[in-house]
C-alpha atoms as a PDB file:
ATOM      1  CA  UNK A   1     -42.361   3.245   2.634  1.00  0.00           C
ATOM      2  CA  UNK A   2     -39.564   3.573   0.047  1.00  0.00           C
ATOM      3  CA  UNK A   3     -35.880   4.849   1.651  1.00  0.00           C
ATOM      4  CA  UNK A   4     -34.949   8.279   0.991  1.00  0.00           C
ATOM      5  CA  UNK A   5     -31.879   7.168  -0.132  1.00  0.00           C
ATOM      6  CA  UNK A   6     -29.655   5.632  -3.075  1.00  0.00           C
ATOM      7  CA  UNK A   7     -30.216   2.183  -4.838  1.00  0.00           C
ATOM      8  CA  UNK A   8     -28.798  -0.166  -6.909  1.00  0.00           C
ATOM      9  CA  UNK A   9     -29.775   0.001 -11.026  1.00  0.00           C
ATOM     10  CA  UNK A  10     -31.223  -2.633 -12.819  1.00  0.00           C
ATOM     11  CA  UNK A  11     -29.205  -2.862 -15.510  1.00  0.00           C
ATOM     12  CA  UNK A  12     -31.902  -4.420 -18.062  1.00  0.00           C
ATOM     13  CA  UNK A  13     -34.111  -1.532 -18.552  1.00  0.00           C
ATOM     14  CA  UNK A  14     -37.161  -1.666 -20.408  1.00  0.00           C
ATOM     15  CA  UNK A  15     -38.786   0.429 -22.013  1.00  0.00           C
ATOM     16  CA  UNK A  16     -41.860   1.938 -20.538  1.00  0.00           C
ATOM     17  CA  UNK A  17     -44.655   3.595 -22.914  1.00  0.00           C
ATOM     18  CA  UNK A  18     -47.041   6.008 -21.245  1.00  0.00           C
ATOM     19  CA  UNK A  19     -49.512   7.068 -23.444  1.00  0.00           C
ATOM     20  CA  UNK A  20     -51.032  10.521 -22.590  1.00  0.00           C
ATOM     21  CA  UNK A  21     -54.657  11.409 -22.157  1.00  0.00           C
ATOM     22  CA  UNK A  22     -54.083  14.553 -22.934  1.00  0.00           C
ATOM     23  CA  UNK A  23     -54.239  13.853 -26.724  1.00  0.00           C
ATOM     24  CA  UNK A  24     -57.499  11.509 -26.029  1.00  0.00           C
ATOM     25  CA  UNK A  25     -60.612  12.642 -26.296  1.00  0.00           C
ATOM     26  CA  UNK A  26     -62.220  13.882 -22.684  1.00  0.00           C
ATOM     27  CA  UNK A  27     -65.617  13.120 -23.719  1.00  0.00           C
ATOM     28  CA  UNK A  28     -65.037   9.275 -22.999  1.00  0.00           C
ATOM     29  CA  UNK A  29     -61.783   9.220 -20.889  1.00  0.00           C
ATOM     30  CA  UNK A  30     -62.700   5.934 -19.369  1.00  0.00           C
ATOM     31  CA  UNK A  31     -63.559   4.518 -22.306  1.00  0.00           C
ATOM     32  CA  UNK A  32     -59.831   6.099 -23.759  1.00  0.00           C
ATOM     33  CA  UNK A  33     -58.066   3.996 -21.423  1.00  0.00           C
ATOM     34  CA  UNK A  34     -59.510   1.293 -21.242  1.00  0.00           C
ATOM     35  CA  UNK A  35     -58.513   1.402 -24.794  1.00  0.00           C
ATOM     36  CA  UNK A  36     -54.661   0.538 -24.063  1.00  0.00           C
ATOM     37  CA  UNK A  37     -55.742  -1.873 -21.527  1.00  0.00           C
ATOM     38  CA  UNK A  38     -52.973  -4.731 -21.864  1.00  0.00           C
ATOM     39  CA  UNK A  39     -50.623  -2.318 -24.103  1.00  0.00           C
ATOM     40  CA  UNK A  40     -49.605   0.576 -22.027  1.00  0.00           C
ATOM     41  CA  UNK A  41     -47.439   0.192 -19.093  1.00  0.00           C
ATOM     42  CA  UNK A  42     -48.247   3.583 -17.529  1.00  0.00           C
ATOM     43  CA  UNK A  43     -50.887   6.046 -18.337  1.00  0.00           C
ATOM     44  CA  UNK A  44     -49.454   9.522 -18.213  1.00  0.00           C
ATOM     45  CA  UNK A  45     -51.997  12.419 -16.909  1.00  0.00           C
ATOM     46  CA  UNK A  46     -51.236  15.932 -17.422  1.00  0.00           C
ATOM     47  CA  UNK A  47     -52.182  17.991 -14.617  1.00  0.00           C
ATOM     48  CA  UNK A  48     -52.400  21.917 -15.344  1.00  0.00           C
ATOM     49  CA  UNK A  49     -53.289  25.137 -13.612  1.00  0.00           C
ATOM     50  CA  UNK A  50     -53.473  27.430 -15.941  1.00  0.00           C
ATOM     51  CA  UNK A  51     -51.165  29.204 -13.625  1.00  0.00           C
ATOM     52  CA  UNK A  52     -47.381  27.649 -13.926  1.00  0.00           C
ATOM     53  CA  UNK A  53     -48.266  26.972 -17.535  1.00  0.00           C
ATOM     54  CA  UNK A  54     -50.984  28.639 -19.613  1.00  0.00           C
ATOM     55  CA  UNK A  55     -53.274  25.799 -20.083  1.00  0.00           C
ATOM     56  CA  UNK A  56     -55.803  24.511 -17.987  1.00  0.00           C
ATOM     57  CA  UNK A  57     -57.079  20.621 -17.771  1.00  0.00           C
ATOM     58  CA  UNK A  58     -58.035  18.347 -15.004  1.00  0.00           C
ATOM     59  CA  UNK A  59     -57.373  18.362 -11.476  1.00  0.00           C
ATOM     60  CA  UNK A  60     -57.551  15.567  -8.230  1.00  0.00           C
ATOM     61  CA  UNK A  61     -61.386  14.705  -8.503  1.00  0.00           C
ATOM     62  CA  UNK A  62     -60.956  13.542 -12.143  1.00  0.00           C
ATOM     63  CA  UNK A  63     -57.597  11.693 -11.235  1.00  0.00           C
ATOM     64  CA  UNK A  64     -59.225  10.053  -8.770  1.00  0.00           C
ATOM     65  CA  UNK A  65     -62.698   8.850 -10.639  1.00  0.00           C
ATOM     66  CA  UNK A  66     -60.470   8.133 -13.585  1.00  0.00           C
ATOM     67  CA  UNK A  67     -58.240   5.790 -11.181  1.00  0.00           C
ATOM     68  CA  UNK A  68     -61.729   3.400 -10.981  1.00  0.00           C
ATOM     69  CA  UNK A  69     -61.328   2.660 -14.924  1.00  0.00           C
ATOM     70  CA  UNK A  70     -58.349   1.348 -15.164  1.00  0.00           C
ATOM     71  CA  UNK A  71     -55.445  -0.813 -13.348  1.00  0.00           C
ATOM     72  CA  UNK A  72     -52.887   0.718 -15.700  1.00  0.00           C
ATOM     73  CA  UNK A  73     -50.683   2.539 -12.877  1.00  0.00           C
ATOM     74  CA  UNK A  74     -50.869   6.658 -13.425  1.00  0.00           C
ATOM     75  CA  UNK A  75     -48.155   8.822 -13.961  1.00  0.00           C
ATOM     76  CA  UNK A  76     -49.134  11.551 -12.737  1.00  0.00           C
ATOM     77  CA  UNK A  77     -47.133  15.019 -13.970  1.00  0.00           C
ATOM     78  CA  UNK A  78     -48.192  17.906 -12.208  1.00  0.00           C
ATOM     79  CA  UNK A  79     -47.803  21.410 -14.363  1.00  0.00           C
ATOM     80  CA  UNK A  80     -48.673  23.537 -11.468  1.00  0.00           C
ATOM     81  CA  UNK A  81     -47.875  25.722  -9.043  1.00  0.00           C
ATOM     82  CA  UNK A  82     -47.005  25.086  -5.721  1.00  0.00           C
ATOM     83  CA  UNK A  83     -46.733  21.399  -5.893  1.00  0.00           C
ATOM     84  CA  UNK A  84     -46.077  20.473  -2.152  1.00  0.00           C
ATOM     85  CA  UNK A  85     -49.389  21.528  -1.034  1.00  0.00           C
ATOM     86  CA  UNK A  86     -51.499  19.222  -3.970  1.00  0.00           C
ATOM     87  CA  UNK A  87     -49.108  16.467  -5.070  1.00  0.00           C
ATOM     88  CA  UNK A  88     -49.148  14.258  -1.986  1.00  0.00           C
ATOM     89  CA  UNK A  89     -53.095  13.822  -2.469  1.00  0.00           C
ATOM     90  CA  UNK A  90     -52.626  12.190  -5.949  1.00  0.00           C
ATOM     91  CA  UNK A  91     -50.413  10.121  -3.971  1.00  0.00           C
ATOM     92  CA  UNK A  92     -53.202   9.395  -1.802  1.00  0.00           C
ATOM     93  CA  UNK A  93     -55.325   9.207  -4.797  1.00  0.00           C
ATOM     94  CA  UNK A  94     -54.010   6.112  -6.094  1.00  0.00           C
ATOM     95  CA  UNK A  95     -50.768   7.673  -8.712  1.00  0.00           C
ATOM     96  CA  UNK A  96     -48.299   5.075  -9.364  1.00  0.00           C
ATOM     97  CA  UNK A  97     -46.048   7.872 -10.236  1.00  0.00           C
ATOM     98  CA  UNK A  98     -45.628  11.426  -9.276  1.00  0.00           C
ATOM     99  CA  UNK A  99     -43.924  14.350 -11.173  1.00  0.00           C
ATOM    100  CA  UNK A 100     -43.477  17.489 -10.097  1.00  0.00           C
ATOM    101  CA  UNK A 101     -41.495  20.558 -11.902  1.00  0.00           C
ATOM    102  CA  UNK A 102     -37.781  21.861 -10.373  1.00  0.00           C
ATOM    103  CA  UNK A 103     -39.005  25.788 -11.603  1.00  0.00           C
ATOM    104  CA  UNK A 104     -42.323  25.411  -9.217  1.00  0.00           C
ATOM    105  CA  UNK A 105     -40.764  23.623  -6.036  1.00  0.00           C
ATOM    106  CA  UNK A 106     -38.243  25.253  -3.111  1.00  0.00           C
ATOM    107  CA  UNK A 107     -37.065  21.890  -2.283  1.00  0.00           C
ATOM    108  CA  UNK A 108     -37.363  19.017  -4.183  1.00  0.00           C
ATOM    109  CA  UNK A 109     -35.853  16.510  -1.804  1.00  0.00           C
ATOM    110  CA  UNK A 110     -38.838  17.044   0.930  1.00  0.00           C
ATOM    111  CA  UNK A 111     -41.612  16.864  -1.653  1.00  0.00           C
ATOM    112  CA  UNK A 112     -40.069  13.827  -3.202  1.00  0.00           C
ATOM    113  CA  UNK A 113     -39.986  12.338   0.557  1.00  0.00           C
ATOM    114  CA  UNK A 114     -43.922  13.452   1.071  1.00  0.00           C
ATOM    115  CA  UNK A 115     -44.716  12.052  -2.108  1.00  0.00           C
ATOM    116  CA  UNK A 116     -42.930   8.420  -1.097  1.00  0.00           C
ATOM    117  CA  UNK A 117     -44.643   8.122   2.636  1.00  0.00           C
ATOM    118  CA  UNK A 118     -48.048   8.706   0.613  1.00  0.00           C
ATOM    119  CA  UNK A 119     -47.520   5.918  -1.567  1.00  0.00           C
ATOM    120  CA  UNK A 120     -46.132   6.672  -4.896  1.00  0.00           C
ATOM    121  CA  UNK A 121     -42.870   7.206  -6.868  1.00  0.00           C
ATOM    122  CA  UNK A 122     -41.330  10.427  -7.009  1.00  0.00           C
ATOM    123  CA  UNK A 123     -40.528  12.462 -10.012  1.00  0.00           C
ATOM    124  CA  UNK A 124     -38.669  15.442 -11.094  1.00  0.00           C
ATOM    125  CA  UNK A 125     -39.541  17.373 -13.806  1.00  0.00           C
ATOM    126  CA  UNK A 126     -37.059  19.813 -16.373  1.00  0.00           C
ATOM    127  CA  UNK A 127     -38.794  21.802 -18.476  1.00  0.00           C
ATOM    128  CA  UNK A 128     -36.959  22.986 -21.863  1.00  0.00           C
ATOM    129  CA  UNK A 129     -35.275  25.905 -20.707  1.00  0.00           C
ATOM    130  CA  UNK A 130     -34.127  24.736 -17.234  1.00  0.00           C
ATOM    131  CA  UNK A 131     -30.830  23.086 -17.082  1.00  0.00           C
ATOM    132  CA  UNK A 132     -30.159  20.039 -15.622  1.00  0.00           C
ATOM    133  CA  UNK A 133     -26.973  20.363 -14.414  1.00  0.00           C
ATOM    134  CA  UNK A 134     -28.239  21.586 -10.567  1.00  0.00           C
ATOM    135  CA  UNK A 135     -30.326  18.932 -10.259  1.00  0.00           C
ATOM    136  CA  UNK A 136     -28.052  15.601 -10.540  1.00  0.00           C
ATOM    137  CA  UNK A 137     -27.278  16.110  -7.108  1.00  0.00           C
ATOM    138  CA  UNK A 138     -30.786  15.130  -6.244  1.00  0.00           C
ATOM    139  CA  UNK A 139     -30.859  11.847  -8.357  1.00  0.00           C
ATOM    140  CA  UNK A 140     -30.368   8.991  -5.353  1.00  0.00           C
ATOM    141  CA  UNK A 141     -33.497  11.233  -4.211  1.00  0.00           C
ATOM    142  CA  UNK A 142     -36.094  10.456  -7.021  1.00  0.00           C
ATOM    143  CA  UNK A 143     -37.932   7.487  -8.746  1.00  0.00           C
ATOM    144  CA  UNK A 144     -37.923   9.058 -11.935  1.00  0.00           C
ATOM    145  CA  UNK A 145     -36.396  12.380 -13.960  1.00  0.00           C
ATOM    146  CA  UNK A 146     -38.265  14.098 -17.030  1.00  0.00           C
ATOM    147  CA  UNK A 147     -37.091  15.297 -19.387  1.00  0.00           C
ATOM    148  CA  UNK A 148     -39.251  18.017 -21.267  1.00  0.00           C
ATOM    149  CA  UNK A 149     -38.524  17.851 -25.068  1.00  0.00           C
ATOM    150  CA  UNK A 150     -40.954  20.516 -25.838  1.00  0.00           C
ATOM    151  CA  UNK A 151     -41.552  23.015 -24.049  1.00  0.00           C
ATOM    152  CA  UNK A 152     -44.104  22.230 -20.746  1.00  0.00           C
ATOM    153  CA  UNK A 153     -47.922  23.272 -21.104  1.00  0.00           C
ATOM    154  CA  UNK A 154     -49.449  22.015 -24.906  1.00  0.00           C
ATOM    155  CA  UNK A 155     -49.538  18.824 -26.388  1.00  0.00           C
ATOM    156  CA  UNK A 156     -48.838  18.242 -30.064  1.00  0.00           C
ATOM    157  CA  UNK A 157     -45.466  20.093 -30.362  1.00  0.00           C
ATOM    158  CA  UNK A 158     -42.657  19.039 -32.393  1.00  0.00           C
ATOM    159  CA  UNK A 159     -39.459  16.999 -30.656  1.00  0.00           C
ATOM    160  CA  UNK A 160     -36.665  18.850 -30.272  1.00  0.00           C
ATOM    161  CA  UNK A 161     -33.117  16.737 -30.551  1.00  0.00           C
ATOM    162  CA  UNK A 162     -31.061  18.981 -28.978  1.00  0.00           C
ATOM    163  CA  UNK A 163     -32.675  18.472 -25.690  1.00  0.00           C
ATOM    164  CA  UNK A 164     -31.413  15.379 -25.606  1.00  0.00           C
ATOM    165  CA  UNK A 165     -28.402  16.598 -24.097  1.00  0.00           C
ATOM    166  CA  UNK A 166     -29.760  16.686 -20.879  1.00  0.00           C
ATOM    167  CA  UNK A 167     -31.077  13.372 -21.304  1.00  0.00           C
ATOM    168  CA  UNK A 168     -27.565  11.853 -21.829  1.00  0.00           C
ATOM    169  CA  UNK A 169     -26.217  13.842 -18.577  1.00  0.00           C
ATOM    170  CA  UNK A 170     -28.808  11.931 -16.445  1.00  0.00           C
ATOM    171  CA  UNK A 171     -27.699   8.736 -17.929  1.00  0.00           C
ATOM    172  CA  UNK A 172     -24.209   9.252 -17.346  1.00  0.00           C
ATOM    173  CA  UNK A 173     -25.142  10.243 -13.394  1.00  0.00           C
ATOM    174  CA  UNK A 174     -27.520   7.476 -13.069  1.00  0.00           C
ATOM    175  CA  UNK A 175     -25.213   5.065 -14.389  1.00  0.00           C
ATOM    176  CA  UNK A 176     -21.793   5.808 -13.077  1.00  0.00           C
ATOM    177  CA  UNK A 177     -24.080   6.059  -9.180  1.00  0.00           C
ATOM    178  CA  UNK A 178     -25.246   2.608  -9.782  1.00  0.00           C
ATOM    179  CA  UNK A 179     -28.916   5.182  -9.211  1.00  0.00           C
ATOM    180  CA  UNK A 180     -32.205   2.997 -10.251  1.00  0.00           C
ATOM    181  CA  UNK A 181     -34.021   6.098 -11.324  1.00  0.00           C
ATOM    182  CA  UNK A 182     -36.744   5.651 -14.773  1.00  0.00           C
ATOM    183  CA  UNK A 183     -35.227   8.708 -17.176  1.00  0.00           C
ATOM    184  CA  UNK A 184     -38.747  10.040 -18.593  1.00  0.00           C
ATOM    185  CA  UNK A 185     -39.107  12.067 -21.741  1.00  0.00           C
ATOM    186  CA  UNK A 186     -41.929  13.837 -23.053  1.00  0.00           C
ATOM    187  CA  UNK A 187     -42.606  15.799 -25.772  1.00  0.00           C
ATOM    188  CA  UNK A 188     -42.982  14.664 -29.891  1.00  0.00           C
ATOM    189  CA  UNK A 189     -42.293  11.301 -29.220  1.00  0.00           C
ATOM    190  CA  UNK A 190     -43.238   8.880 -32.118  1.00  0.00           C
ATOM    191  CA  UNK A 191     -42.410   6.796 -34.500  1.00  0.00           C
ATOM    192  CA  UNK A 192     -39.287   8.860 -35.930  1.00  0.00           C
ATOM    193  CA  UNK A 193     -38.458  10.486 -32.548  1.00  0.00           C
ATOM    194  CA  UNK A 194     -38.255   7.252 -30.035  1.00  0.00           C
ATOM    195  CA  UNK A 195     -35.142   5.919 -31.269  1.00  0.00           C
ATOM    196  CA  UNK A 196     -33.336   8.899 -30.963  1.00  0.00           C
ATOM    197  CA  UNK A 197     -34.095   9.207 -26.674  1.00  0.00           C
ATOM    198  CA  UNK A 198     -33.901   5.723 -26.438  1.00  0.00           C
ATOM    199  CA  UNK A 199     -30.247   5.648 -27.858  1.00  0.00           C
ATOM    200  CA  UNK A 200     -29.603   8.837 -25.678  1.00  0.00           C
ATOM    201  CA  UNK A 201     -30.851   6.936 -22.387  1.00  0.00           C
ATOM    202  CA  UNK A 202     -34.032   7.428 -21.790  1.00  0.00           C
ATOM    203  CA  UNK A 203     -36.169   4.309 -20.995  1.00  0.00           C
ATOM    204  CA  UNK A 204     -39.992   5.669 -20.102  1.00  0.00           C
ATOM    205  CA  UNK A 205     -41.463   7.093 -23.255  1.00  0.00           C
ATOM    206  CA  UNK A 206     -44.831   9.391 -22.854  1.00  0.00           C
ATOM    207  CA  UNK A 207     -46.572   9.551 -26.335  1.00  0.00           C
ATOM    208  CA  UNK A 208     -50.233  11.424 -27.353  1.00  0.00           C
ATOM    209  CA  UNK A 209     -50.399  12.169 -30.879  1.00  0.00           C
ATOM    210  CA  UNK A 210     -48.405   9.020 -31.747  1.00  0.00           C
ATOM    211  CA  UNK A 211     -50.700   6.653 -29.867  1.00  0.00           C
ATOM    212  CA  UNK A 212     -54.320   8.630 -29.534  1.00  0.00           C
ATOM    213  CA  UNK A 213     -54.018   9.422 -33.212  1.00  0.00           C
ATOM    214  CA  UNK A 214     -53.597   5.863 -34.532  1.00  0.00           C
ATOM    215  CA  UNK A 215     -56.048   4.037 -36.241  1.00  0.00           C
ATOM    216  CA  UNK A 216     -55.322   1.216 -33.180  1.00  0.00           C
ATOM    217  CA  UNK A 217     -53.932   2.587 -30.088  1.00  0.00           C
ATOM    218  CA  UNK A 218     -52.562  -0.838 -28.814  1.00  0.00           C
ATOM    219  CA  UNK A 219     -50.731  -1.224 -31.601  1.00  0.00           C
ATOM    220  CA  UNK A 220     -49.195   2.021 -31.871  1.00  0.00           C
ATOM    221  CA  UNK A 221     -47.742   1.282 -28.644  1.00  0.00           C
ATOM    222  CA  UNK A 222     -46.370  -2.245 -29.021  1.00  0.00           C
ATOM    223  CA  UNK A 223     -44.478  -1.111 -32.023  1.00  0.00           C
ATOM    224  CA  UNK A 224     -43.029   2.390 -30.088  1.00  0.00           C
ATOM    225  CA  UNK A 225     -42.078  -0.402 -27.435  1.00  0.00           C
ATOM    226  CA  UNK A 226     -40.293  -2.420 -30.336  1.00  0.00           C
ATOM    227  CA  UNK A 227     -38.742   0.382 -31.179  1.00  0.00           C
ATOM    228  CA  UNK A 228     -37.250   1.701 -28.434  1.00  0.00           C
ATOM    229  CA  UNK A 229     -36.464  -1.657 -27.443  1.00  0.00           C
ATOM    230  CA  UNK A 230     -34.501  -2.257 -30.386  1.00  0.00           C
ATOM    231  CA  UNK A 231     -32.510   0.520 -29.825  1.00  0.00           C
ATOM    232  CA  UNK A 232     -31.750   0.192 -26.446  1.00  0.00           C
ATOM    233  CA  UNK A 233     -30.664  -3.681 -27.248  1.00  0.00           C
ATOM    234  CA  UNK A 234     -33.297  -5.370 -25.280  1.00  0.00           C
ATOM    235  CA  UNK A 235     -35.034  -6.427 -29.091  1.00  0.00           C
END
């Protein structure tokens, strides 16, 4: 079971690309991920209820018969309401990762401790008009903070820069705390966007357009690794 409380930062982070199913196609899911086999670190799943955001799209008992296609650990983020009753069973499920929102959880800290003694990570989630600022506190707490740079519930948005902000405010925490914690965004990343919240601290990248819509998946996310890389001076 992982400690509830601070740890040391490993001060060589690399970059972590999570593609997201979301922008594959659902037809052939398995097939999808298998795709990025040997390219993606994570694969990030979108979880929503149609409920805390107005889009509806797959829930535990796909999770868990998707977990059988792939060893590519899940990162699980969790759009829905009432998270401490259904995130510890993705846990359970086999999630390498998960993220809940701050605006649908009363206390972050317990759920975050649930979520470790059933096996995963533990994330925090901001969403793009929810500032950050009340939730550094909770930092030695979590695996991993992210950062909406859209706003939660619909893939294909555009990035927007100025969220970035918040980004930088978890890096200065993180860092000056000596806090291993993975700084997550999502939202428009791509090609022209990575750079940007990899220069601004971020170090786990999820991308769907960017990597579902290329010609060659893999590829698309060796060179958003390379990218990010490069800017974060790990090239």
């Amino acid at each position: 079971m992982l400690s509830g409380g601070p740890r040391l930062r490993v001060v060589e982070r690399s970059p972590i690309i999570a593609p997201s199913i979301l922008a594959a196609d659902f037809s052939r899911l398995g097939e999808e991920v298998r795709a990025i086999e040997g390219a993606a670190d994570w694969v990030h799943v979108d979880v929503m209820d149609n409920h805390f955001v107005p889009n509806l799209t797959i829930g535990l008992p796909v999770v868990t018969s998707l977990r059988k296609a792939t060893t590519i650990p899940f990162d699980v983020h969790l759009m829905i309401n009432d998270p401490q009753r259904w995130a510890p069973a993705y846990a359970e499920a086999g999630a390498y990762n998960v993220t809940f929102h701050a605006e649908a959880c009363e206390d972050p800290v317990a759920l975050a401790k649930a979520l470790r003694a059933a096996g995963s990570k533990a994330g925090l989630a901001i969403d793009r008009d929810t500032p950050v600022e009340p939730y550094l506190e909770l930092l030695p707490y979590l695996d991993t903070i992210l950062i909406m740079t859209i706003k939660a519930g619909f893939g294909g948005q555009s990035f927007m820069p100025e969220l970035l902000g918040k980004v930088r405010d978890v890096r200065r925490r993180a860092d000056v705390n000596d806090l291993q914690i993975r700084i997550e965004v999502d939202g428009g990343i791509a090609a022209d966007t990575i750079e940007q919240a990899a220069e601004a601290g971020a170090d786990a990248f999820v991308a769907g357009t960017a990597v579902y819509g290329a010609a060659d998946p893999a590829e698309a996310i060796r060179k958003l690794r390379a990218l990010a890389a490069g800017r974060m001076g790990l090239a």
